[in-house]
Protein backbone atom coordinates (compact mmCIF):
# COMPACT_ATOMS: atom_id res chain seq x y z
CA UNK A 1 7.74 64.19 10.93
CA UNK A 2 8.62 61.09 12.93
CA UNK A 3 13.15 60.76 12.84
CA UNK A 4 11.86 56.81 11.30
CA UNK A 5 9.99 58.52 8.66
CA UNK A 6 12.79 60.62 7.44
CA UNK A 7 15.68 59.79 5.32
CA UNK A 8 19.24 59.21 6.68
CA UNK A 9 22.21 60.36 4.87
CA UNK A 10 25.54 59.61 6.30
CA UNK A 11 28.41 62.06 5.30
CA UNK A 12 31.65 60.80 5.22
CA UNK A 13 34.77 63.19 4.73
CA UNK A 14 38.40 63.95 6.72
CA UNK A 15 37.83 67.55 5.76
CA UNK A 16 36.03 68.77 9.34
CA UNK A 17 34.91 71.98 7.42
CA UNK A 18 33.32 71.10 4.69
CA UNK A 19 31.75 68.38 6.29
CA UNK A 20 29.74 70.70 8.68
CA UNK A 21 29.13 72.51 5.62
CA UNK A 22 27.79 69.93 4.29
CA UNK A 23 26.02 69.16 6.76
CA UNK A 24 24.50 72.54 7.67
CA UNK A 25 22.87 72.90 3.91
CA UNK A 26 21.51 69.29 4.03
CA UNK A 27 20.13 70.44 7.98
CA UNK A 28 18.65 74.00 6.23
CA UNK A 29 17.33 72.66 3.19
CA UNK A 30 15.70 69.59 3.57
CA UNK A 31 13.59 67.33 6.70
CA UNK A 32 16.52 65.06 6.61
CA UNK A 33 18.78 62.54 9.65
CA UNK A 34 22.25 63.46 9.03
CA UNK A 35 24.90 61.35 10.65
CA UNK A 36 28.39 62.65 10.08
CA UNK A 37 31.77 60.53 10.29
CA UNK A 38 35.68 61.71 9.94
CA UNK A 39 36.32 58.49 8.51
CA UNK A 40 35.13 55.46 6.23
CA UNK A 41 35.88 52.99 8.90
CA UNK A 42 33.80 55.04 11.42
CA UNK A 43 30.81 55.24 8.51
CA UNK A 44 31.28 51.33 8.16
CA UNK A 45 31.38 50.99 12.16
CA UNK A 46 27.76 52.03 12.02
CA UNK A 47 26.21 50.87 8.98
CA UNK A 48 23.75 49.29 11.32
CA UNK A 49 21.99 52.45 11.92
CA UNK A 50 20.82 51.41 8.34
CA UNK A 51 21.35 55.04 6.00
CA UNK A 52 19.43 55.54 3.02
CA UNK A 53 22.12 57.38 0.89
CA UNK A 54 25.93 57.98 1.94
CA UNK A 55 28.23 60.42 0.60
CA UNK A 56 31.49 59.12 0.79
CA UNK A 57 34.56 61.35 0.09
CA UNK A 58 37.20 59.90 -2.59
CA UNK A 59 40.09 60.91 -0.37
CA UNK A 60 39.93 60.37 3.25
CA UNK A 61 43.21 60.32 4.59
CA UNK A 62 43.64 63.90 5.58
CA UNK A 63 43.21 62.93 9.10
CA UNK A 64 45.56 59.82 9.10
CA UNK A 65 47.47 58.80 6.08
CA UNK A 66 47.13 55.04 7.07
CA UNK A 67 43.36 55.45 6.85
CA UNK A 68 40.89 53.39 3.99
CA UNK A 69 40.56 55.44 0.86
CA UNK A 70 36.90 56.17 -0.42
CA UNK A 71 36.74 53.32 -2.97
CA UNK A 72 37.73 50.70 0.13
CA UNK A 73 35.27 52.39 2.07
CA UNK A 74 32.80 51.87 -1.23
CA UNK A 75 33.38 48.26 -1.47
CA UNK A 76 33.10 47.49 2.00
CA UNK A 77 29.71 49.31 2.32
CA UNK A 78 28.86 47.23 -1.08
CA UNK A 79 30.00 43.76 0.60
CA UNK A 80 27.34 45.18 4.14
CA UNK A 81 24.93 45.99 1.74
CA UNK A 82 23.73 46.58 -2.31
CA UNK A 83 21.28 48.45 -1.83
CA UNK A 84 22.53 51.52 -0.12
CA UNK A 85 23.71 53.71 -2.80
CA UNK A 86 26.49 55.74 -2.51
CA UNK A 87 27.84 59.49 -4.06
CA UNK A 88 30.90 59.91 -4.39
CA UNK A 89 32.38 63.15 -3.34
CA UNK A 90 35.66 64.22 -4.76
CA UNK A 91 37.71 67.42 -5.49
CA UNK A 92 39.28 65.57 -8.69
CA UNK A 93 37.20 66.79 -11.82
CA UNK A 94 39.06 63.71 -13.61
CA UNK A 95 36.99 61.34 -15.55
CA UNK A 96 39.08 58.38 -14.34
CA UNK A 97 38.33 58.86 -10.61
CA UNK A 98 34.72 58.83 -11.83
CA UNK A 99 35.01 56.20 -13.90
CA UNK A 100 36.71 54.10 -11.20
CA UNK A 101 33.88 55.42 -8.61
CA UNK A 102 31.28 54.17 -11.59
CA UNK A 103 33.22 50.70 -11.40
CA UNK A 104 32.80 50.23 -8.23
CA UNK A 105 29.28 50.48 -8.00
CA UNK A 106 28.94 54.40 -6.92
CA UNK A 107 25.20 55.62 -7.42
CA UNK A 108 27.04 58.81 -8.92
CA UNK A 109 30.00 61.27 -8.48
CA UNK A 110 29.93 64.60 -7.81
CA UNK A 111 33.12 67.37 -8.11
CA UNK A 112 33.35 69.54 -5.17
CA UNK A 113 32.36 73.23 -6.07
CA UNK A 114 30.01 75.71 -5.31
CA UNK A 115 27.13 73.64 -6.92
CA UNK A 116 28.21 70.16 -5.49
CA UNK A 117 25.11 70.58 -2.91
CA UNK A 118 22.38 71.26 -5.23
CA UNK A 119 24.27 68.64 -7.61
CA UNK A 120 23.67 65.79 -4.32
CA UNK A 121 20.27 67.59 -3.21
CA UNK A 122 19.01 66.51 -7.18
CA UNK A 123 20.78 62.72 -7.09
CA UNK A 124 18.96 62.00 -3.68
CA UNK A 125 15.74 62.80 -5.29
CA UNK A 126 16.63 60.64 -8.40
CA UNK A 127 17.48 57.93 -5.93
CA UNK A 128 14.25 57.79 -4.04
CA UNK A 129 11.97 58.07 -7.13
CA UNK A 130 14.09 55.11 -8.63
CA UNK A 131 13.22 53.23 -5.63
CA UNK A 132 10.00 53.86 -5.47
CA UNK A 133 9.72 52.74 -9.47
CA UNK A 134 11.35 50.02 -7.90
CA UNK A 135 9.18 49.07 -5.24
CA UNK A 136 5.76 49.67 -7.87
CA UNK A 137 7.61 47.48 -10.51
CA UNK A 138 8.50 44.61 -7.25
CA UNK A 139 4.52 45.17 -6.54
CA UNK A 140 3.30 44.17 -9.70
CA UNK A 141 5.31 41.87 -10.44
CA UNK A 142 4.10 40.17 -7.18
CA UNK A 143 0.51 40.72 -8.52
CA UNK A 144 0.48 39.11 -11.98
């Protein structure tokens, strides 16, 4: 398959590890372009390499405690673009974080565990049959 044809993800997390975890089961289970950042304001640095889907860690500031936190990395993704969703990532299982994530426009958010992947492998399908609802629904709309 052409690299245009396939879908980009962007992972975003200060935790080296499980980011090349992360990134290893996306690579092994799935046809996908995976471009990986330490940091939100390296993931917003190139959100002109246009990703269809980012998962964005909660907490980045493992790396440098002066760093953006995930929902500033969220809105400024949201203020470059709508339409790219976003997952958050978190290890907090608290439904505050979530509901905060929900408020600022997250797609979804996902608890880090042993099922977080297949949890993110079953949003990005959700996500691309909602936009291709989407794009029908634009069509006929267009055609009445």
């Amino acid at each position: 398959m052409k690299q245009e044809n396939k879908i980009k993800i962007f992972l975003v997390d200060d935790d080296a590890v499980y980011l090349k975890l992360l990134e290893i089961e996306f690579m092994e289970h799935a046809d996908f372009v995976i471009e990986t950042y330490p940091t939100g304001e390296r993931c917003i640095e190139f959100l002109s390499h246009n990703p269809d889907v980012i998962i964005l860690d909660y907490h980045l500031d493992g790396i440098d405690k002066s760093a953006m936190n995930g929902i500033e990395a969220l809105d400024k993704i949201k203020a470059y673009s709508r339409d790219i969703p976003v997952v958050m990532l978190s290890s907090q299982d608290k439904i505050d974080v979530a509901i905060n994530c929900m408020h600022h426009q997250a797609f979804d958010y996902v608890v880090k565990s042993e099922t977080a992947f297949l949890r993110l492998q079953k949003i990005i399908s959700n996500i691309f049959k909602y936009k291709k609802m989407e794009k029908e629904l634009n069509w006929y709309m267009d055609h009445m």
